[in-house]
N, C-alpha and C. Protein backbone atom coordinates (compact mmCIF):
# COMPACT_ATOMS: atom_id res chain seq x y z
N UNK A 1 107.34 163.93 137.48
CA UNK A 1 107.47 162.72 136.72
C UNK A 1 108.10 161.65 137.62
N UNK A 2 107.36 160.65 137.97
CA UNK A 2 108.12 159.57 138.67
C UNK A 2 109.15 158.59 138.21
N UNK A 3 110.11 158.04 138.85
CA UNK A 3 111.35 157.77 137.89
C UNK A 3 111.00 156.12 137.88
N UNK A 4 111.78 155.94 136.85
CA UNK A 4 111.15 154.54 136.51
C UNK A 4 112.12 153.80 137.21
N UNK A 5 112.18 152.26 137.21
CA UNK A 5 112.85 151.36 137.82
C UNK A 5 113.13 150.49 136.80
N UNK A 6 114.16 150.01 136.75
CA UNK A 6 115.38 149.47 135.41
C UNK A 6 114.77 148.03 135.33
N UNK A 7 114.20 147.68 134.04
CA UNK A 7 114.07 146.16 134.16
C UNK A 7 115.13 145.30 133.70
N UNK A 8 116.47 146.06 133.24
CA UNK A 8 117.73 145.14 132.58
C UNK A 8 118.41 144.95 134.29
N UNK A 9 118.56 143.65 134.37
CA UNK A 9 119.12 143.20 135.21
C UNK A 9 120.77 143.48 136.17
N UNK A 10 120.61 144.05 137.11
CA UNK A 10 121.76 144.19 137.82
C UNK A 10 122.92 143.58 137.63
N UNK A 11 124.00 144.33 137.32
CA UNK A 11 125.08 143.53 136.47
C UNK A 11 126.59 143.88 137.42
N UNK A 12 126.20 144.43 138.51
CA UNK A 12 127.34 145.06 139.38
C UNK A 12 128.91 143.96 139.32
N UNK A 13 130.18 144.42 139.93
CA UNK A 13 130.96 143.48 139.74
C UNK A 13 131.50 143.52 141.22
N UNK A 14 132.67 142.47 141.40
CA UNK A 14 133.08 142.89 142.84
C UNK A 14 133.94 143.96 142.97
N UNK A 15 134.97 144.44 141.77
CA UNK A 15 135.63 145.52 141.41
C UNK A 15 134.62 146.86 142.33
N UNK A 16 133.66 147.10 141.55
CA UNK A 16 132.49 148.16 141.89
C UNK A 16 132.03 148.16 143.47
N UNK A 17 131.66 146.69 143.90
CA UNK A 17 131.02 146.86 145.14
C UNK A 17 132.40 147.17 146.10
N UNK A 18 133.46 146.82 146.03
CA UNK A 18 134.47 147.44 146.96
C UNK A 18 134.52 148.99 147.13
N UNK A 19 134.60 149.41 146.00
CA UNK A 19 134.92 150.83 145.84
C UNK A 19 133.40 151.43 146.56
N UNK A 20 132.37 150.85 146.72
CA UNK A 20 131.62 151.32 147.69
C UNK A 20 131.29 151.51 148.67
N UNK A 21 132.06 149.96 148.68
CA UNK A 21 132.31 149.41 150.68
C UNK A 21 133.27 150.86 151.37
N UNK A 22 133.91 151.30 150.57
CA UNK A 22 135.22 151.85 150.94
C UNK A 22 134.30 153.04 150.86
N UNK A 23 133.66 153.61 150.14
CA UNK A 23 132.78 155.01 150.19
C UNK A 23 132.17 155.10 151.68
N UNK A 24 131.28 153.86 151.68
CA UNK A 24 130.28 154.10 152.76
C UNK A 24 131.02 153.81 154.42
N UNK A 25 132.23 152.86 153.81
CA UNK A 25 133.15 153.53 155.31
C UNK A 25 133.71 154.25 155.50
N UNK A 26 134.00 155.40 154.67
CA UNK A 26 134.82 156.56 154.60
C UNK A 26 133.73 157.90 155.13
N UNK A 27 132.63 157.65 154.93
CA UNK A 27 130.83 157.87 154.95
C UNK A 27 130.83 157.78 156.37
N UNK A 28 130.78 156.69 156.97
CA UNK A 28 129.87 156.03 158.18
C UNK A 28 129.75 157.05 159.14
N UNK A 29 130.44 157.69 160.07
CA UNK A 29 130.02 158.86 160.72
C UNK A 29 129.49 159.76 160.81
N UNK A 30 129.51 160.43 159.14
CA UNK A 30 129.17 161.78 158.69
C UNK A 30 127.82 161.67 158.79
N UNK A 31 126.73 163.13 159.60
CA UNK A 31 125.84 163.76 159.46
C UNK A 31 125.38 163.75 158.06
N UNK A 32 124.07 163.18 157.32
CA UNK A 32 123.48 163.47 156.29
C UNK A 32 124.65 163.07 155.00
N UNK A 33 125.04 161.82 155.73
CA UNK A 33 125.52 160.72 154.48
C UNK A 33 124.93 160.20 153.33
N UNK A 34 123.39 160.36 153.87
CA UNK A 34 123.31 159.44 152.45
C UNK A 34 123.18 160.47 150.68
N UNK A 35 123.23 161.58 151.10
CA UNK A 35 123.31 162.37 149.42
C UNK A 35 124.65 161.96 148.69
N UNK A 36 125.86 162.65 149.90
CA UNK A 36 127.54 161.82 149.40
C UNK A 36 127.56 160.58 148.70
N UNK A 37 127.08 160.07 149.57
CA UNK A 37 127.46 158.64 149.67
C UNK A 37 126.67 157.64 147.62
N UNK A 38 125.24 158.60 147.71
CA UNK A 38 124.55 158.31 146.63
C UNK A 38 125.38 158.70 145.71
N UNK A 39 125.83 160.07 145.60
CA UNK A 39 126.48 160.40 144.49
C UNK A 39 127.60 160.21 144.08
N UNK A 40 128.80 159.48 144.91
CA UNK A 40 129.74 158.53 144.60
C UNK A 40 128.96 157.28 143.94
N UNK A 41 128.18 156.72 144.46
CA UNK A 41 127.43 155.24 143.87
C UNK A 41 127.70 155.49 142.85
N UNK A 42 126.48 156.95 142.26
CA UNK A 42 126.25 157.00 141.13
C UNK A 42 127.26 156.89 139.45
N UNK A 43 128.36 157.62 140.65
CA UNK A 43 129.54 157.66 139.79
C UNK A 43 130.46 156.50 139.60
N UNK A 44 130.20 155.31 140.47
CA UNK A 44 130.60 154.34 140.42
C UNK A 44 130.00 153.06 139.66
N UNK A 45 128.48 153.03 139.73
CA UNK A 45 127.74 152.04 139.32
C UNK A 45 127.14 152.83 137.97
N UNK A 46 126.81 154.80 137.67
CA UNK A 46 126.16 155.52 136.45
C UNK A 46 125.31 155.14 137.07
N UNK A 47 124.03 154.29 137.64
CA UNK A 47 123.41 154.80 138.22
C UNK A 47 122.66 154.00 139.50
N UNK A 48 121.54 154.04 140.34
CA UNK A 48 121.64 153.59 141.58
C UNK A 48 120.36 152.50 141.55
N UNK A 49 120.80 151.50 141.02
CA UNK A 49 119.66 149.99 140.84
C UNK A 49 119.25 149.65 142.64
N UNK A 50 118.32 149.17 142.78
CA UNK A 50 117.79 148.56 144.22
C UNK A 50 118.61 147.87 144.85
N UNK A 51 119.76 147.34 144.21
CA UNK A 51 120.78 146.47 144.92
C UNK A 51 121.79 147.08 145.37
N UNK A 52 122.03 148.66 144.69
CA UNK A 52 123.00 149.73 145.35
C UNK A 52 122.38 150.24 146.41
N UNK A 53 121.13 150.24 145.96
CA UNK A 53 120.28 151.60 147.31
C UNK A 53 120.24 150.41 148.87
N UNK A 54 119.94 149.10 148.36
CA UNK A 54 120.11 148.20 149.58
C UNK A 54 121.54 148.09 150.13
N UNK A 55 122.42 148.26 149.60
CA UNK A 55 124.34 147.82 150.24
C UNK A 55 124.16 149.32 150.82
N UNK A 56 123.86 150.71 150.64
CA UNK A 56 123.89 151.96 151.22
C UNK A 56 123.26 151.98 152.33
N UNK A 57 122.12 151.62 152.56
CA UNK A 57 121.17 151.73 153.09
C UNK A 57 121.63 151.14 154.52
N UNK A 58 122.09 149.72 154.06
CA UNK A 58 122.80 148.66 155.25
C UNK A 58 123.91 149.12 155.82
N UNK A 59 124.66 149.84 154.99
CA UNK A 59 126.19 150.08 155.08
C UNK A 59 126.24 151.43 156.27
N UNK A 60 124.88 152.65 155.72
CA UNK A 60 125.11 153.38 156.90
C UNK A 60 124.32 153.28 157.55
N UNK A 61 123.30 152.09 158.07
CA UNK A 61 122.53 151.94 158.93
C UNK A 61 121.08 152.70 159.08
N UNK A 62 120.65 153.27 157.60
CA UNK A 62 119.70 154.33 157.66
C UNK A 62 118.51 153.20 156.92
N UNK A 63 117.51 153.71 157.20
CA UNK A 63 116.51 152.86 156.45
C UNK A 63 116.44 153.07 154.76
N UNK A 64 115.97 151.61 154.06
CA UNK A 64 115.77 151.71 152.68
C UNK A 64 115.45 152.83 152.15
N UNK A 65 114.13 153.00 152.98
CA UNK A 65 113.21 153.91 152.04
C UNK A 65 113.89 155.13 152.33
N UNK A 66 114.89 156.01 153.21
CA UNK A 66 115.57 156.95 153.24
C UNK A 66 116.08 157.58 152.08
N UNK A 67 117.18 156.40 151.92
CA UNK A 67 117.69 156.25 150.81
C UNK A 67 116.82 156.06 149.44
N UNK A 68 115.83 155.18 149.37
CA UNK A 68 115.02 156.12 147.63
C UNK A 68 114.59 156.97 147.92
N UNK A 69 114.19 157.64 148.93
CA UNK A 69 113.57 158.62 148.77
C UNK A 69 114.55 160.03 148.35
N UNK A 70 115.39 159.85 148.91
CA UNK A 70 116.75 160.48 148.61
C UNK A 70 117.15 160.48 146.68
N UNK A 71 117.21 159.14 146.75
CA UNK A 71 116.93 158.49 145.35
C UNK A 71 115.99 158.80 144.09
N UNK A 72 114.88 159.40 144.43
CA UNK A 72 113.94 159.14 144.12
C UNK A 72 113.70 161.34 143.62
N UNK A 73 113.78 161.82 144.95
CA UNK A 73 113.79 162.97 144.90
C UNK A 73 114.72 163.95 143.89
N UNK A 74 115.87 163.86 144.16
CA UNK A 74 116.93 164.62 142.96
C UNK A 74 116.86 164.11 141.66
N UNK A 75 116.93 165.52 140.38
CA UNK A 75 116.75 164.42 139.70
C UNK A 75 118.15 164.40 138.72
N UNK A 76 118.76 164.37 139.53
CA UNK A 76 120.54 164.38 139.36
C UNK A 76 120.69 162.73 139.35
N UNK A 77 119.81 161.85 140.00
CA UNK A 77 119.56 160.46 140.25
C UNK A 77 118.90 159.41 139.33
N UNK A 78 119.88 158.67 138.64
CA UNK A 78 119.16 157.85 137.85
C UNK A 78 118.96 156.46 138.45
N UNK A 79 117.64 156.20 138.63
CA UNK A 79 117.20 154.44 138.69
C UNK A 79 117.46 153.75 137.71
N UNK A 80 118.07 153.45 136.40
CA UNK A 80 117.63 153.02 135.43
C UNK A 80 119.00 153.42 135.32
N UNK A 81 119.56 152.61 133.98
CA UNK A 81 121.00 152.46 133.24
C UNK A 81 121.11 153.73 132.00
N UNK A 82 121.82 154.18 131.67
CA UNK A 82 122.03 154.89 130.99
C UNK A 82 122.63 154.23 129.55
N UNK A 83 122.28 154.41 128.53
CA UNK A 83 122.65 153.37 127.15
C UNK A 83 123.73 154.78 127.30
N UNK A 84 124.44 153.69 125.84
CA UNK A 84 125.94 154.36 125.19
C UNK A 84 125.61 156.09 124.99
N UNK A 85 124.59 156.16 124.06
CA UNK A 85 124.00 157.04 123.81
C UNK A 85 122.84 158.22 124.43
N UNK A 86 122.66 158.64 125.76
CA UNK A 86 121.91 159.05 126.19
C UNK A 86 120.94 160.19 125.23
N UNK A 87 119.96 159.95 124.76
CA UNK A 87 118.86 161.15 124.02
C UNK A 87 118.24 161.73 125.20
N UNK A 88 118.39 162.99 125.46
CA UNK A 88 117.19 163.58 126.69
C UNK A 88 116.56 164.74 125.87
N UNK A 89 115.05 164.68 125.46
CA UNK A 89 113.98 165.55 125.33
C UNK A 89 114.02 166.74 126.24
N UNK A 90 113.94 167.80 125.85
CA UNK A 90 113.44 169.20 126.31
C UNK A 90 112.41 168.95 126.07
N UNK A 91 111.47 169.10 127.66
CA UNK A 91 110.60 169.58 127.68
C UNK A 91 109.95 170.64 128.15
N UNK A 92 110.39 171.64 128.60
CA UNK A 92 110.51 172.88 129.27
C UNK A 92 109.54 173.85 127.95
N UNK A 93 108.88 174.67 128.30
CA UNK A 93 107.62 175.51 128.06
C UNK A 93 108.01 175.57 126.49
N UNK A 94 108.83 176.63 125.86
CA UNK A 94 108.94 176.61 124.59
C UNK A 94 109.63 175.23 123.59
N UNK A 95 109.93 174.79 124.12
CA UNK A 95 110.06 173.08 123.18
C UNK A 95 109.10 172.36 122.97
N UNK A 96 108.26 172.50 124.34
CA UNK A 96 106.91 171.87 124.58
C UNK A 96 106.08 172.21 123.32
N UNK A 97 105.89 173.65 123.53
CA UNK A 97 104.52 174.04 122.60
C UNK A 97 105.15 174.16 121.16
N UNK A 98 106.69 174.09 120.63
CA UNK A 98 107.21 173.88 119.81
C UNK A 98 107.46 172.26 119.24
N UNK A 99 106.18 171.62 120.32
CA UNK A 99 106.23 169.96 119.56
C UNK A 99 107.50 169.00 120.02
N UNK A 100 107.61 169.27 121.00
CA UNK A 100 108.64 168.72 121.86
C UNK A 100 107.87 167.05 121.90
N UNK A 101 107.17 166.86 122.73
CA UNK A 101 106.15 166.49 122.89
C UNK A 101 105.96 164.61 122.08
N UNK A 102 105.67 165.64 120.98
CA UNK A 102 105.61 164.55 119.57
C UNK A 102 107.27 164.06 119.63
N UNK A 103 108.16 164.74 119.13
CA UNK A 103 109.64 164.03 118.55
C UNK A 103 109.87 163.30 120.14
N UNK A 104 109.42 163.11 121.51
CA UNK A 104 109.61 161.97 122.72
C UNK A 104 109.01 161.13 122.26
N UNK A 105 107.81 161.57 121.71
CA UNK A 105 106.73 160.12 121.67
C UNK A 105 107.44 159.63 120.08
N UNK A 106 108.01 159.84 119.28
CA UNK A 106 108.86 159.89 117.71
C UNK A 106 109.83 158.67 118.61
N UNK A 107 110.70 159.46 119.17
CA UNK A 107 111.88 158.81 119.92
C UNK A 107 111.62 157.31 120.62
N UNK A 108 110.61 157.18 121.21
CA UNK A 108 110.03 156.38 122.41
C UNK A 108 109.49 155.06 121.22
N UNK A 109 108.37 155.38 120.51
CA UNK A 109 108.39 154.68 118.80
C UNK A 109 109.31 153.72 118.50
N UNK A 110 110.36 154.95 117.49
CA UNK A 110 111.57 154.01 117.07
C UNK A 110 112.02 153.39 117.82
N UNK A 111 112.63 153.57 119.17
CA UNK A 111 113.63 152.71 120.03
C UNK A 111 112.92 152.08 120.79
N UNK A 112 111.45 151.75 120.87
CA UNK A 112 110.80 150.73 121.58
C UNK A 112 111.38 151.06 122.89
N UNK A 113 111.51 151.89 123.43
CA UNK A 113 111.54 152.13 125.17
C UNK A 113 110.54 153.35 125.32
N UNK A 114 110.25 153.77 126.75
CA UNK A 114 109.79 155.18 127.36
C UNK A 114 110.77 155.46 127.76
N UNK A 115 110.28 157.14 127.70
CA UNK A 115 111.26 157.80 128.72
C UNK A 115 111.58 157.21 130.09
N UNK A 116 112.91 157.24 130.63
CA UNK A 116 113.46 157.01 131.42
C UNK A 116 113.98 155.42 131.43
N UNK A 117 114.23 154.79 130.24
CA UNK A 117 114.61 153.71 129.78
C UNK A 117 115.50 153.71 129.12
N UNK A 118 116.16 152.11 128.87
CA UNK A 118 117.43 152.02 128.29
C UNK A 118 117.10 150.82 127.35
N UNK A 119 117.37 150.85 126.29
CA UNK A 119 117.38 149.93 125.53
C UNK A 119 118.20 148.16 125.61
N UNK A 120 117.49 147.16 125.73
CA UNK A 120 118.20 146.05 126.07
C UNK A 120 119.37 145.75 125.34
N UNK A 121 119.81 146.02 124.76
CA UNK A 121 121.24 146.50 124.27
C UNK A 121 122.32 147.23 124.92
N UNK A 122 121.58 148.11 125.59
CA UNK A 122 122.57 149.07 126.28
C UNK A 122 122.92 150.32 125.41
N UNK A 123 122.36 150.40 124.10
CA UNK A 123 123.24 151.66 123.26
C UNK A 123 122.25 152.77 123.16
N UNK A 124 120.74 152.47 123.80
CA UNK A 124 120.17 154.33 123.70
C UNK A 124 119.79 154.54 124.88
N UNK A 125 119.68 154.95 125.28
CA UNK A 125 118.36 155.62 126.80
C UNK A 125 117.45 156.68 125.99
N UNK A 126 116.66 157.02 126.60
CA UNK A 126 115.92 157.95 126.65
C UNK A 126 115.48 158.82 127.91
N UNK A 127 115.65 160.34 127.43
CA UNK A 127 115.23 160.87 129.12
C UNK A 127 114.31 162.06 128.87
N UNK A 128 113.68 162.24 129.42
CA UNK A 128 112.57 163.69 129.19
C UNK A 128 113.31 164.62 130.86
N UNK A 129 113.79 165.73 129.76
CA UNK A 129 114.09 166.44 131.20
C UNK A 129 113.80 168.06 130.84
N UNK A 130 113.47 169.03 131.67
CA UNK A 130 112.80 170.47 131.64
C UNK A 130 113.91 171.33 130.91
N UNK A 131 113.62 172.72 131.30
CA UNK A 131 114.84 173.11 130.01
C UNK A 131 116.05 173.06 130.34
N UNK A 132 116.79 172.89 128.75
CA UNK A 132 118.53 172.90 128.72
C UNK A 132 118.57 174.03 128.57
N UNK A 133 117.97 175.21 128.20
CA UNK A 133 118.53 176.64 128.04
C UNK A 133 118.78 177.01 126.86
N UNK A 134 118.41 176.44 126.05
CA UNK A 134 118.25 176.34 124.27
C UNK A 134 117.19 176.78 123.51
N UNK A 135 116.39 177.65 124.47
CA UNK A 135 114.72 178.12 123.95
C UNK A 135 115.14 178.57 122.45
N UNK A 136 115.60 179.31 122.00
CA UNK A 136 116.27 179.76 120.51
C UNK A 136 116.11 178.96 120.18
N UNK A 137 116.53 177.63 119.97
CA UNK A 137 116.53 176.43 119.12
C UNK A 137 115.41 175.85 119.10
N UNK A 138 114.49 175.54 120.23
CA UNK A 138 113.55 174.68 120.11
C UNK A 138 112.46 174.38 119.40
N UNK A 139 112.28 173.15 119.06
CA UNK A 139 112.18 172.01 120.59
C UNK A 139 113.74 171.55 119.75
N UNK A 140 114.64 171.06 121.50
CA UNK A 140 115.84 170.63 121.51
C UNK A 140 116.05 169.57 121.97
N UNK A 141 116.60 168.54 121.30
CA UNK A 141 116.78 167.31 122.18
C UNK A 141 118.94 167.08 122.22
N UNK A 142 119.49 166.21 122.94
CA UNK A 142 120.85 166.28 123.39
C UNK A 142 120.77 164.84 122.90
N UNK A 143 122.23 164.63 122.52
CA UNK A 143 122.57 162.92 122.12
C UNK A 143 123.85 163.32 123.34
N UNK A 144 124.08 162.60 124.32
CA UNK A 144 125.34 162.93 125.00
C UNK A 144 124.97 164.52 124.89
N UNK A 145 126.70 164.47 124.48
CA UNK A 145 126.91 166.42 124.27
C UNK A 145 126.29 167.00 123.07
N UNK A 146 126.12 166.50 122.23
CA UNK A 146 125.22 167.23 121.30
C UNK A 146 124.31 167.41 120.89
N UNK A 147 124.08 168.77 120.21
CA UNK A 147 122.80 169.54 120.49
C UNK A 147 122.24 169.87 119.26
N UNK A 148 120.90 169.26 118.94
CA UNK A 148 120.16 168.83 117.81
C UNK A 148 118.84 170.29 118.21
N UNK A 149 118.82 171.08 117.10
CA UNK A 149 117.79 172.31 117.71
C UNK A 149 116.77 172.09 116.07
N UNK A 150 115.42 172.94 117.08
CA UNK A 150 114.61 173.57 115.70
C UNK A 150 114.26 171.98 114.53
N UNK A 151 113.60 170.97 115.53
CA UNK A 151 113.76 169.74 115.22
C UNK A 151 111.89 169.67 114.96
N UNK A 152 111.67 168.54 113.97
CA UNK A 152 110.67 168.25 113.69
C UNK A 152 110.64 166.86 113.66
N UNK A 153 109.39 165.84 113.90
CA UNK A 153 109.30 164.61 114.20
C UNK A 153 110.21 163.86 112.94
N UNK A 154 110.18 164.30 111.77
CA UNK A 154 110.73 163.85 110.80
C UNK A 154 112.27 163.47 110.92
N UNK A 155 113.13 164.75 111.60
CA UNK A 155 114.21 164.49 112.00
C UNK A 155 114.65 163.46 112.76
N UNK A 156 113.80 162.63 113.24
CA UNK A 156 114.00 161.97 114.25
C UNK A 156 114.45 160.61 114.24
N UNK A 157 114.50 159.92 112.94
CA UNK A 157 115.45 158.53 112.69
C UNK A 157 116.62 159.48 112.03
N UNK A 158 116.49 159.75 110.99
CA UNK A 158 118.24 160.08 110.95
C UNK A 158 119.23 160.55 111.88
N UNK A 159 118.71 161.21 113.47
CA UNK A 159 119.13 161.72 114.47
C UNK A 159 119.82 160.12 114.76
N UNK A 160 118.88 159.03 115.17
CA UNK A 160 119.06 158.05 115.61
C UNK A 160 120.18 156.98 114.81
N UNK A 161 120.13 157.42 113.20
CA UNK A 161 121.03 156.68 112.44
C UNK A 161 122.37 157.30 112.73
N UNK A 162 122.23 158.16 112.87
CA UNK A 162 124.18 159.04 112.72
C UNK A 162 124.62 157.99 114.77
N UNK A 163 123.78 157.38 114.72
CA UNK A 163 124.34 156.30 116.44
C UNK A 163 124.39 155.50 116.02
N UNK A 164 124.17 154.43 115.19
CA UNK A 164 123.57 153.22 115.37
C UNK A 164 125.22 152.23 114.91
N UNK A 165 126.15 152.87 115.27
CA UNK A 165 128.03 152.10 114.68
C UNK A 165 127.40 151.10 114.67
């Protein structure tokens, strides 16, 4: 699944870009910097917009495309913002054929985004990711930490109402 690229606008602060400056010079020497170095970003910015992957990229002297590809590859790596609320779809074999499937495309519907999107608000994302390890339950989808099992498309706005403060 290729990861999407965030169309809500880069909102970084100078607070944030220091604490990176300071990563990627703490970085600069080290052999096979740029995974570290990403996954502080990530934890700094939640997740790694084109304007992070460009200050990394510059900062340890490695080419752009290194870095998405780096980016691009794990999928520990989000391009895209994460809303208040993260929903991630199981889609892994038994959720799948248990109609997994339908309650993404249910999800994707109501909140007017695709997978791997964030709502211009900032309060849902959506993510399609393989299994959580919940085959018993499925199809399973996660709000944050919790775990919604044995779900049918129907379930799928009141899931969304018990968020909507």
């Amino acid at each position: 699944m290729r990861k999407k690229i965030s169309s809500i606008p880069f909102s970084g602060t100078p607070e944030q870009e220091e604490k990176l400056k300071k990563v990627i010079a703490d970085h600069l020497d080290d052999p096979g910097a740029v995974m570290p170095v990403l996954q502080l970003a990530q934890d700094i910015y939640g997740y790694l917009p084109f304007e992070v992957q460009k200050m990394v990229a510059d900062g340890l002297n490695v080419p752009l495309e290194e870095v998405y590809g780096v980016a691009t590859f794990y999928s520990q790596f989000a391009l895209s913002p994460k809303g208040k609320y993260n929903i991630s779809v199981c889609l892994g074999t038994a959720c799948y054929v248990k109609g997994s499937g339908e309650i993404l495309n249910a999800l994707s519907e109501k909140l007017g985004i695709e997978a791997e999107e964030c709502t211009p608000d900032g309060k849902f994302s959506l993510t399609a990711c393989r299994c959580i390890g919940a085959c018993g339950l499925a199809p399973v989808i996660t709000v944050n930490e919790d775990v919604y099992g044995r779900l049918t498309v129907d379930d799928v706005e009141g899931i969304i109402e018990k968020y909507k403060d």
